[in-house]
PDB file of N, CA and C in Angstrom:
ATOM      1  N   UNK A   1      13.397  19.233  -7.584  1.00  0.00           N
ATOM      2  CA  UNK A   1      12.302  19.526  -8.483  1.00  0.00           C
ATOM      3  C   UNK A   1      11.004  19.130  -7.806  1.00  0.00           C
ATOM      4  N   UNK A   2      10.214  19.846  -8.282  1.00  0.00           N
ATOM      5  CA  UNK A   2       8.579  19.386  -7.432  1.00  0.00           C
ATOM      6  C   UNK A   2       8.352  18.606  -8.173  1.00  0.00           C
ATOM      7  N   UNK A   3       7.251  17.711  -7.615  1.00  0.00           N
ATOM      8  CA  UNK A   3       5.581  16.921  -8.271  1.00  0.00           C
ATOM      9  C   UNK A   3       5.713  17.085  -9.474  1.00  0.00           C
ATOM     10  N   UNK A   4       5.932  16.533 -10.163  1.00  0.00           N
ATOM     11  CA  UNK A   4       5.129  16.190 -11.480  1.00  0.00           C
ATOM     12  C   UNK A   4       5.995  17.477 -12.470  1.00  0.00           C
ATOM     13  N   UNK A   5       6.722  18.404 -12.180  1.00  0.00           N
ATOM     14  CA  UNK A   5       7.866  18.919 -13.119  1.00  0.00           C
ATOM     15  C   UNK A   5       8.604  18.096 -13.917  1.00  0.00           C
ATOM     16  N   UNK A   6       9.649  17.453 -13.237  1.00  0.00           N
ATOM     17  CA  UNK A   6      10.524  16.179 -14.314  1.00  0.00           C
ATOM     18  C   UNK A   6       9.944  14.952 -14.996  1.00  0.00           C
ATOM     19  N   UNK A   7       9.877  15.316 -16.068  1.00  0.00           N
ATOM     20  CA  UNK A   7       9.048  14.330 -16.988  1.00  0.00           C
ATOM     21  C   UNK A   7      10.782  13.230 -17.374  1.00  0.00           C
ATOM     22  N   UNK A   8      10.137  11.799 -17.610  1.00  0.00           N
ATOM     23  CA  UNK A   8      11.297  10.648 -17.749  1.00  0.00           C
ATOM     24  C   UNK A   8      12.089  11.237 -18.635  1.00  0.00           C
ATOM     25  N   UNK A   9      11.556  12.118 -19.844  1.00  0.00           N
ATOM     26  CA  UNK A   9      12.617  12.604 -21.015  1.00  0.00           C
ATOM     27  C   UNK A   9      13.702  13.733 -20.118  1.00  0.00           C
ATOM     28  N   UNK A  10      13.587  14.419 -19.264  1.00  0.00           N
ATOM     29  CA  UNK A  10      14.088  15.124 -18.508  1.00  0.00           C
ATOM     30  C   UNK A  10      15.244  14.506 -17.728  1.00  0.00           C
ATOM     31  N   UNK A  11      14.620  13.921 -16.812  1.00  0.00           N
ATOM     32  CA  UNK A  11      15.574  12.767 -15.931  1.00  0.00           C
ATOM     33  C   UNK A  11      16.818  11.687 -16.810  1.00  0.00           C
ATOM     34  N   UNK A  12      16.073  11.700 -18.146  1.00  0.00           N
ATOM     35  CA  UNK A  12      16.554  10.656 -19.208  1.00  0.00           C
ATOM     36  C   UNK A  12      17.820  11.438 -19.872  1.00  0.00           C
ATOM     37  N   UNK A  13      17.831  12.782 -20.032  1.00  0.00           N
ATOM     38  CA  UNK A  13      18.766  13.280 -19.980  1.00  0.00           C
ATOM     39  C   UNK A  13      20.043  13.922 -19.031  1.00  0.00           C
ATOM     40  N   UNK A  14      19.551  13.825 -18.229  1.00  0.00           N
ATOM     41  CA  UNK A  14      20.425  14.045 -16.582  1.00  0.00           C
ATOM     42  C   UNK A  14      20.854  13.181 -16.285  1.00  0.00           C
ATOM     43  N   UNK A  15      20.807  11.927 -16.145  1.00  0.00           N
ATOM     44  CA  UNK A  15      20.930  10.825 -15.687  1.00  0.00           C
ATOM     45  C   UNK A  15      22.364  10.299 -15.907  1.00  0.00           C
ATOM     46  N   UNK A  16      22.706  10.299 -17.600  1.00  0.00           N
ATOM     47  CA  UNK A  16      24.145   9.845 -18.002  1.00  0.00           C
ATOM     48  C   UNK A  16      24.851  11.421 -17.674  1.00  0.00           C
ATOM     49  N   UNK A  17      24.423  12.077 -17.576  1.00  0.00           N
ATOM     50  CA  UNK A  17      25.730  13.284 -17.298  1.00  0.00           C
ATOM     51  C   UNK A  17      26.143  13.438 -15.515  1.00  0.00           C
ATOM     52  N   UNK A  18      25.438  12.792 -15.150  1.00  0.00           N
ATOM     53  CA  UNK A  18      25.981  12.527 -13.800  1.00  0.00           C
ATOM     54  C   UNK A  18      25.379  13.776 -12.500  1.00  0.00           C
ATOM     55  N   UNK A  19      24.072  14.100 -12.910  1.00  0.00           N
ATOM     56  CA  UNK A  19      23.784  15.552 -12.622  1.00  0.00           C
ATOM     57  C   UNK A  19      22.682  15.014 -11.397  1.00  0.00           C
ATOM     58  N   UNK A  20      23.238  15.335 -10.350  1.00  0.00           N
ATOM     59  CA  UNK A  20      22.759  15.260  -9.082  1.00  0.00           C
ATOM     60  C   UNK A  20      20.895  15.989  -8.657  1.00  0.00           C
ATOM     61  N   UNK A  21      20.103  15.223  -8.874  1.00  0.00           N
ATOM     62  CA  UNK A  21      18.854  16.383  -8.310  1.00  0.00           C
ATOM     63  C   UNK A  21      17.778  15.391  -6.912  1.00  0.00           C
ATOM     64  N   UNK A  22      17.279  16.235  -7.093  1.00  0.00           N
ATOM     65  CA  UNK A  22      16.259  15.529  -6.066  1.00  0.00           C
ATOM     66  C   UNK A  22      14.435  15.824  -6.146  1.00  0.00           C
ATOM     67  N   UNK A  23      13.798  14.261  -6.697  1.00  0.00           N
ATOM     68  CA  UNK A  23      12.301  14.778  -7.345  1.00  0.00           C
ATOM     69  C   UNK A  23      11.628  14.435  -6.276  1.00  0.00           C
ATOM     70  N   UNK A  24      10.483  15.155  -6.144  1.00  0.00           N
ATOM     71  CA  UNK A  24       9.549  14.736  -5.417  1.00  0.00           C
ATOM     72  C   UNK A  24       8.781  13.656  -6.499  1.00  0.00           C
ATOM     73  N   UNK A  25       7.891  12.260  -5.827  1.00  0.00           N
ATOM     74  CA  UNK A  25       7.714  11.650  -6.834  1.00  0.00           C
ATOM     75  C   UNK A  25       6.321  12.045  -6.989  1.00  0.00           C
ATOM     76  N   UNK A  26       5.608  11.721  -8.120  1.00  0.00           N
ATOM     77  CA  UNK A  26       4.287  12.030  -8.145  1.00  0.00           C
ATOM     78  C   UNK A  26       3.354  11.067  -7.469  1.00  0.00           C
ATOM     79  N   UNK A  27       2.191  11.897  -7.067  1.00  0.00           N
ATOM     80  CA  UNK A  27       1.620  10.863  -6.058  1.00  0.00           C
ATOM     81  C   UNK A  27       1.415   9.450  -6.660  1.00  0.00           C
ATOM     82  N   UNK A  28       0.886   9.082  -8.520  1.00  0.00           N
ATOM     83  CA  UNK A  28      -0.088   8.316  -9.017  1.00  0.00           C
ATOM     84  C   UNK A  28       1.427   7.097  -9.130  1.00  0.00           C
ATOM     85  N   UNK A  29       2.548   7.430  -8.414  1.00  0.00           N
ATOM     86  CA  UNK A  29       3.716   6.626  -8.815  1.00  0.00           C
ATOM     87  C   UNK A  29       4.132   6.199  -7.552  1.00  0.00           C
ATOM     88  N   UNK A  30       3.193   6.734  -6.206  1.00  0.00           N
ATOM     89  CA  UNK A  30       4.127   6.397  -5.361  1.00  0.00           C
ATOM     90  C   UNK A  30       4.066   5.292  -4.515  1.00  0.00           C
ATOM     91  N   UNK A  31       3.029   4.699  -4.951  1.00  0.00           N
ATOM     92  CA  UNK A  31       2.810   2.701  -4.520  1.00  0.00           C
ATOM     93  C   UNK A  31       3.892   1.967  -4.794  1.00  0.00           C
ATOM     94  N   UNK A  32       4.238   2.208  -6.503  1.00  0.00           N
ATOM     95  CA  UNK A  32       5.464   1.452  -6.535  1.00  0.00           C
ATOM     96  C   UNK A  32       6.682   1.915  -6.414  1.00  0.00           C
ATOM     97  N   UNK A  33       6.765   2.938  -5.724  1.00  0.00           N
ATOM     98  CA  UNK A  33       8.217   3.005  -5.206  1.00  0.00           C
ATOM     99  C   UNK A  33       8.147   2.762  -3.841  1.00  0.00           C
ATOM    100  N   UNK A  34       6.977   3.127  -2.921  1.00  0.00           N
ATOM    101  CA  UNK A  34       7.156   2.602  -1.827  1.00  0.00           C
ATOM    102  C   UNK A  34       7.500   1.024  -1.467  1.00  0.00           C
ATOM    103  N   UNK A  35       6.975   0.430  -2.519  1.00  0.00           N
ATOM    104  CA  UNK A  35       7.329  -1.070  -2.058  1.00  0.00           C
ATOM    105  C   UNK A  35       8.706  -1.515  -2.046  1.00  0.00           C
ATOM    106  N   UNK A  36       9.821  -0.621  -2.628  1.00  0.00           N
ATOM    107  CA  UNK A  36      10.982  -0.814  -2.701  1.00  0.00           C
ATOM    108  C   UNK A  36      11.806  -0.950  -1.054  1.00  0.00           C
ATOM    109  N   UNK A  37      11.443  -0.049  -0.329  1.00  0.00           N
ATOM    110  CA  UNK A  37      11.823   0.124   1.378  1.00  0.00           C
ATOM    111  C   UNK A  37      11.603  -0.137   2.051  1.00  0.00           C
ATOM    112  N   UNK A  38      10.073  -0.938   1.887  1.00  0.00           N
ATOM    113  CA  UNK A  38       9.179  -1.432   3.181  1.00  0.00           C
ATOM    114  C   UNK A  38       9.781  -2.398   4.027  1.00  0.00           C
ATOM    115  N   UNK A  39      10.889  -3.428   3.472  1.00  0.00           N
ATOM    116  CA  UNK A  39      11.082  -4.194   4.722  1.00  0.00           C
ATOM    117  C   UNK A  39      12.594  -3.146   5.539  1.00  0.00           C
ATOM    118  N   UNK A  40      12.734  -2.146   5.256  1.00  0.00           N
ATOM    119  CA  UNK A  40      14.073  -1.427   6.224  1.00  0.00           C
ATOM    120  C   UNK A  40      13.527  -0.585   6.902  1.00  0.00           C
ATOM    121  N   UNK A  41      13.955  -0.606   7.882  1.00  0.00           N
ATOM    122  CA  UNK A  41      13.892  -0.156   9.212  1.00  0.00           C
ATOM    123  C   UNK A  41      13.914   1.740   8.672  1.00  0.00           C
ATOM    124  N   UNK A  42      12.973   2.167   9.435  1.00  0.00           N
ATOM    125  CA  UNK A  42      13.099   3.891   9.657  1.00  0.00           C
ATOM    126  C   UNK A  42      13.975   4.761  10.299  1.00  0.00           C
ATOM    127  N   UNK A  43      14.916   5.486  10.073  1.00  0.00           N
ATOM    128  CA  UNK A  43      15.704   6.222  10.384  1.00  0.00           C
ATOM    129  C   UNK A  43      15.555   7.293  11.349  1.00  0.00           C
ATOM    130  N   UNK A  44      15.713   7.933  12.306  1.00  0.00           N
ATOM    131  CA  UNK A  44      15.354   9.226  12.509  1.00  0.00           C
ATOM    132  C   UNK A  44      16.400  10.725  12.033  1.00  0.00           C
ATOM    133  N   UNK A  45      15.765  11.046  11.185  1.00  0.00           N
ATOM    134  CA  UNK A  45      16.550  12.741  11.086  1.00  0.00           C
ATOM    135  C   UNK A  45      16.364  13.639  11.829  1.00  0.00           C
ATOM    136  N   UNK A  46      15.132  13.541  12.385  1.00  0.00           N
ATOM    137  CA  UNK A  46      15.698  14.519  13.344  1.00  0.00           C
ATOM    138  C   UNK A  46      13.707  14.945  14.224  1.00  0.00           C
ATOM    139  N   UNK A  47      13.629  15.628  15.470  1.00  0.00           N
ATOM    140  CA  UNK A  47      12.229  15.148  15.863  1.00  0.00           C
ATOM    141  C   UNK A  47      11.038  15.206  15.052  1.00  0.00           C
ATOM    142  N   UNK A  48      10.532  14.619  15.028  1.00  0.00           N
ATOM    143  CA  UNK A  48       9.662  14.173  13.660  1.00  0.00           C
ATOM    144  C   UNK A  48       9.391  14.346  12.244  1.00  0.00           C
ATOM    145  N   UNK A  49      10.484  13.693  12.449  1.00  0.00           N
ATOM    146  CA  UNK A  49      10.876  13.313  10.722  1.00  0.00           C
ATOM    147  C   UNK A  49      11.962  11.821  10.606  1.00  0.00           C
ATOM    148  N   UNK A  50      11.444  10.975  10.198  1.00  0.00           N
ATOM    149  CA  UNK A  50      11.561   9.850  10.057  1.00  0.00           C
ATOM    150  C   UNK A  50      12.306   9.175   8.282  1.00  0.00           C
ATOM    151  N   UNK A  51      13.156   8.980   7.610  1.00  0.00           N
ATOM    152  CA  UNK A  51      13.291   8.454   6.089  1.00  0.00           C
ATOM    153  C   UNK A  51      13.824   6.707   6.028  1.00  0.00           C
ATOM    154  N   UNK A  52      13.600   6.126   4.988  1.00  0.00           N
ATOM    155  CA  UNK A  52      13.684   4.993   4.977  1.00  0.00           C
ATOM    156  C   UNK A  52      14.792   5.259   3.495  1.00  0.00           C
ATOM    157  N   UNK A  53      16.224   4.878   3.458  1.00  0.00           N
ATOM    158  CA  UNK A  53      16.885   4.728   1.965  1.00  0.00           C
ATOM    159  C   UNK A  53      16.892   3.352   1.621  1.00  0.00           C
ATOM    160  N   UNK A  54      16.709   3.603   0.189  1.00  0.00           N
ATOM    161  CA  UNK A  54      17.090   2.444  -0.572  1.00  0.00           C
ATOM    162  C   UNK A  54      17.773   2.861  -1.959  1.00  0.00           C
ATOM    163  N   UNK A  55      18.579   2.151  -2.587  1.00  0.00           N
ATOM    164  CA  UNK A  55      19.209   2.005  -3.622  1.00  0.00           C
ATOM    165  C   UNK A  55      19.073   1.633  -4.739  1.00  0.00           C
ATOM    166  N   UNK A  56      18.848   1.787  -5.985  1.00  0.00           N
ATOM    167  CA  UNK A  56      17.652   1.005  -7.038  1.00  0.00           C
ATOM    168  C   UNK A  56      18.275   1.284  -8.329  1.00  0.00           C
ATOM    169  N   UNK A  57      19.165   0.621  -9.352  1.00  0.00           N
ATOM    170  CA  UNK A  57      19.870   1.411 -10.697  1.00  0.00           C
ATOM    171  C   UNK A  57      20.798   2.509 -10.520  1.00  0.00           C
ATOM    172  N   UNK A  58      21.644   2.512  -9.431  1.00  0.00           N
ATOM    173  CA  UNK A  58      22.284   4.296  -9.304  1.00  0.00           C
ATOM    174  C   UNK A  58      21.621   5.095  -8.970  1.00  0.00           C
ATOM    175  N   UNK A  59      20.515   4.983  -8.579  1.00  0.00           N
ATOM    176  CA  UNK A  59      19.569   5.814  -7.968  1.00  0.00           C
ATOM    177  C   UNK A  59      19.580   5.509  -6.334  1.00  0.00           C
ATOM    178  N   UNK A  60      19.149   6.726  -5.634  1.00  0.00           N
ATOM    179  CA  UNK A  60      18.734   6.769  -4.290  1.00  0.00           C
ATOM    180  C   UNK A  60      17.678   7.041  -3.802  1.00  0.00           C
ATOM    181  N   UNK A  61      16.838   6.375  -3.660  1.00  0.00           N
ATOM    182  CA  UNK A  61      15.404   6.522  -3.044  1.00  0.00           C
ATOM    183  C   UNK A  61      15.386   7.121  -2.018  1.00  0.00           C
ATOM    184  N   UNK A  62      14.826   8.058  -1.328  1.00  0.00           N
ATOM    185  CA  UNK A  62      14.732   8.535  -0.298  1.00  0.00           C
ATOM    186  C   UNK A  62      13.167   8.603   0.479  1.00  0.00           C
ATOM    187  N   UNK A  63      12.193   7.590   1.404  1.00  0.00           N
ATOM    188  CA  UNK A  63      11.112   7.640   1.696  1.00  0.00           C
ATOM    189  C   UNK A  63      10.803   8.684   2.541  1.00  0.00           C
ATOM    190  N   UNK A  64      10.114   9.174   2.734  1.00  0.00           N
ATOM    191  CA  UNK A  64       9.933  10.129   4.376  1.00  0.00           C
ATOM    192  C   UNK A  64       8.863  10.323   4.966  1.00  0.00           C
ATOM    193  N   UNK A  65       8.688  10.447   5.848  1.00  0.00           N
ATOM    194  CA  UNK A  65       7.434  10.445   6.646  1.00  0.00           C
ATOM    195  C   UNK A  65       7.371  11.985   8.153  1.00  0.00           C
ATOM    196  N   UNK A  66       7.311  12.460   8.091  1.00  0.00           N
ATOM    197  CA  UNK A  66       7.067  13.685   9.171  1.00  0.00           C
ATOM    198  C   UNK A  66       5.598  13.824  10.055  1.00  0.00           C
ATOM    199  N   UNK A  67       6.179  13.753  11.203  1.00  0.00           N
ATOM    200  CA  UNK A  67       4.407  14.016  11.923  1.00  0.00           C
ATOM    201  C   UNK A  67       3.699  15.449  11.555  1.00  0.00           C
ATOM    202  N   UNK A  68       4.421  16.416  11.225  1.00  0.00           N
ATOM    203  CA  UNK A  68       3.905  17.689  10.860  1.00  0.00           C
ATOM    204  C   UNK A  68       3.033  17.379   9.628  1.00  0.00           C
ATOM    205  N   UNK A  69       4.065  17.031   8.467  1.00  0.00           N
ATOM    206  CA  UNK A  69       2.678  16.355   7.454  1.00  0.00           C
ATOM    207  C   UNK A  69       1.731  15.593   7.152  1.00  0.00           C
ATOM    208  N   UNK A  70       2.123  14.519   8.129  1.00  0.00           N
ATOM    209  CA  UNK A  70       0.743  13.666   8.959  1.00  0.00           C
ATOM    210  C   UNK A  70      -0.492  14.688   9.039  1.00  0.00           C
ATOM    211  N   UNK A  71       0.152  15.192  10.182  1.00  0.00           N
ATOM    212  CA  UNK A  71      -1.253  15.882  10.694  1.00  0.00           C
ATOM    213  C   UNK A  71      -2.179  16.591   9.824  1.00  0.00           C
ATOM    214  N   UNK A  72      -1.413  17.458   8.923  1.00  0.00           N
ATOM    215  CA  UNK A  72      -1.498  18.426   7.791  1.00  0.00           C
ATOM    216  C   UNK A  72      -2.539  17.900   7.089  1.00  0.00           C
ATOM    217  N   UNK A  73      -2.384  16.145   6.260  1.00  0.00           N
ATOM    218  CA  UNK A  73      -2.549  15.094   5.548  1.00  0.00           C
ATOM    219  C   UNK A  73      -4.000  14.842   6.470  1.00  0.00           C
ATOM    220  N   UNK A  74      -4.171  14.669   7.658  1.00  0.00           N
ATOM    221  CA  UNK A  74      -5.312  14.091   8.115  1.00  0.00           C
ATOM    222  C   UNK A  74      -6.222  15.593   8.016  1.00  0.00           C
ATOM    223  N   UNK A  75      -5.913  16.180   8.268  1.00  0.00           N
ATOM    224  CA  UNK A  75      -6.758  17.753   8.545  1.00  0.00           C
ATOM    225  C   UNK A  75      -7.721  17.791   7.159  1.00  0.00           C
ATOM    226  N   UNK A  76      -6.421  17.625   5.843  1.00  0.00           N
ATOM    227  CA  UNK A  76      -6.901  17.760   4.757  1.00  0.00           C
ATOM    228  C   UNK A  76      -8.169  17.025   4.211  1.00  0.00           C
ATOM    229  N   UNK A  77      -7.897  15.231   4.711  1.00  0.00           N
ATOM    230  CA  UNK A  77      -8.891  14.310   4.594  1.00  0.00           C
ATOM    231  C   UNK A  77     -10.199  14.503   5.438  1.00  0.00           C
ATOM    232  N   UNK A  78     -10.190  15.258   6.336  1.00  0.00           N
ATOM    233  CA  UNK A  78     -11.102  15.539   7.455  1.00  0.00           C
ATOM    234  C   UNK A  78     -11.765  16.812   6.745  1.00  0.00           C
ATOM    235  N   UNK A  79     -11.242  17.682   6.366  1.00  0.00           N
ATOM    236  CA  UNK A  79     -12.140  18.476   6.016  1.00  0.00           C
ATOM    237  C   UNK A  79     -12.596  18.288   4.454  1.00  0.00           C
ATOM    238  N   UNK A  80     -12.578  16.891   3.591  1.00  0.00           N
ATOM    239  CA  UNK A  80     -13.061  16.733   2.715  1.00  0.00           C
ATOM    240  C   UNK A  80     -14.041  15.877   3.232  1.00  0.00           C
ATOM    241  N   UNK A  81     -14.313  15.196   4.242  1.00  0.00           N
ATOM    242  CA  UNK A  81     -15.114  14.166   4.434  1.00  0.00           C
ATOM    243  C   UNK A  81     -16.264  14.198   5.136  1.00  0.00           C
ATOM    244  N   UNK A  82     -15.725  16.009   5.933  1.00  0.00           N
ATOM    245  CA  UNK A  82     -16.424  16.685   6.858  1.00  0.00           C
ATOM    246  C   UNK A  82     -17.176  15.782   7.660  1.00  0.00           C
ATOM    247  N   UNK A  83     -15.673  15.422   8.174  1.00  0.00           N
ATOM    248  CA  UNK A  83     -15.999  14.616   9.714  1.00  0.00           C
ATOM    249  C   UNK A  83     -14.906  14.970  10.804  1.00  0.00           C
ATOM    250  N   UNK A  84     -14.935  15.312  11.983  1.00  0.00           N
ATOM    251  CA  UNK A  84     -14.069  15.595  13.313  1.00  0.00           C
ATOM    252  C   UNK A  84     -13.841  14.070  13.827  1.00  0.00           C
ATOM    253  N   UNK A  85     -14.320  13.135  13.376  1.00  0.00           N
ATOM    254  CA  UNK A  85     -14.401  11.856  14.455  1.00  0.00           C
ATOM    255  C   UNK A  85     -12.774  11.510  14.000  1.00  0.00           C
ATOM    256  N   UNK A  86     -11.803  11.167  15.526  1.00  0.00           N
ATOM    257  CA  UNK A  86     -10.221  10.956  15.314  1.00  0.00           C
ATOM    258  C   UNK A  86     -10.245   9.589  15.025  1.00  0.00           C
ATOM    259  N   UNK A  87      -9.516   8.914  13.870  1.00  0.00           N
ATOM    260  CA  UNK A  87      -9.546   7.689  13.560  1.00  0.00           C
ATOM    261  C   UNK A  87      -8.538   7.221  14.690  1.00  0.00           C
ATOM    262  N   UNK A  88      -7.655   7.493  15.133  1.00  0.00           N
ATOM    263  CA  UNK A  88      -6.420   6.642  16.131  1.00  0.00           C
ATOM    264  C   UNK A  88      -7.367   6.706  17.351  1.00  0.00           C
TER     265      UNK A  88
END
């Protein structure tokens, strides 16, 4: 499911029937789930793409990080700030 589709009443019903999905989380939520993984080590799936799992209530967290959406992610901030200067 994308962003911000599965509302908790949604999930709240899936949940006891044992029904397998996979949400993207919404951005305004995703501080506190990141803090769940931060001390485990990064995985590689495969060339750049990187996930961190964790386990939380029967749930599976899945973190991820990709250099493709990096870049994507900085382009985006760059052309709102309308600046070229490379922060790294």
């Amino acid at each position: 499911m994308d962003r911000g589709i599965p509302t908790e009443g949604a999930l709240g019903h899936m949940r006891p029937r044992q029904i397998d999905y996979l949400v993207g989380t919404p951005e305004g939520k995703l501080n506190a789930v990141e803090q769940k993984p931060l001390g485990l080590p990064w995985t590689a799936v495969h060339d750049g793409m990187e996930v961190k799992l964790s386990q939380d209530e029967g749930e599976l967290w899945v973190l991820a990080k990709s250099s493709g959406r990096q870049a994507k992610e900085t382009t985006i901030h760059r052309a709102r700030v309308g600046t070229t200067i490379d922060p790294g």
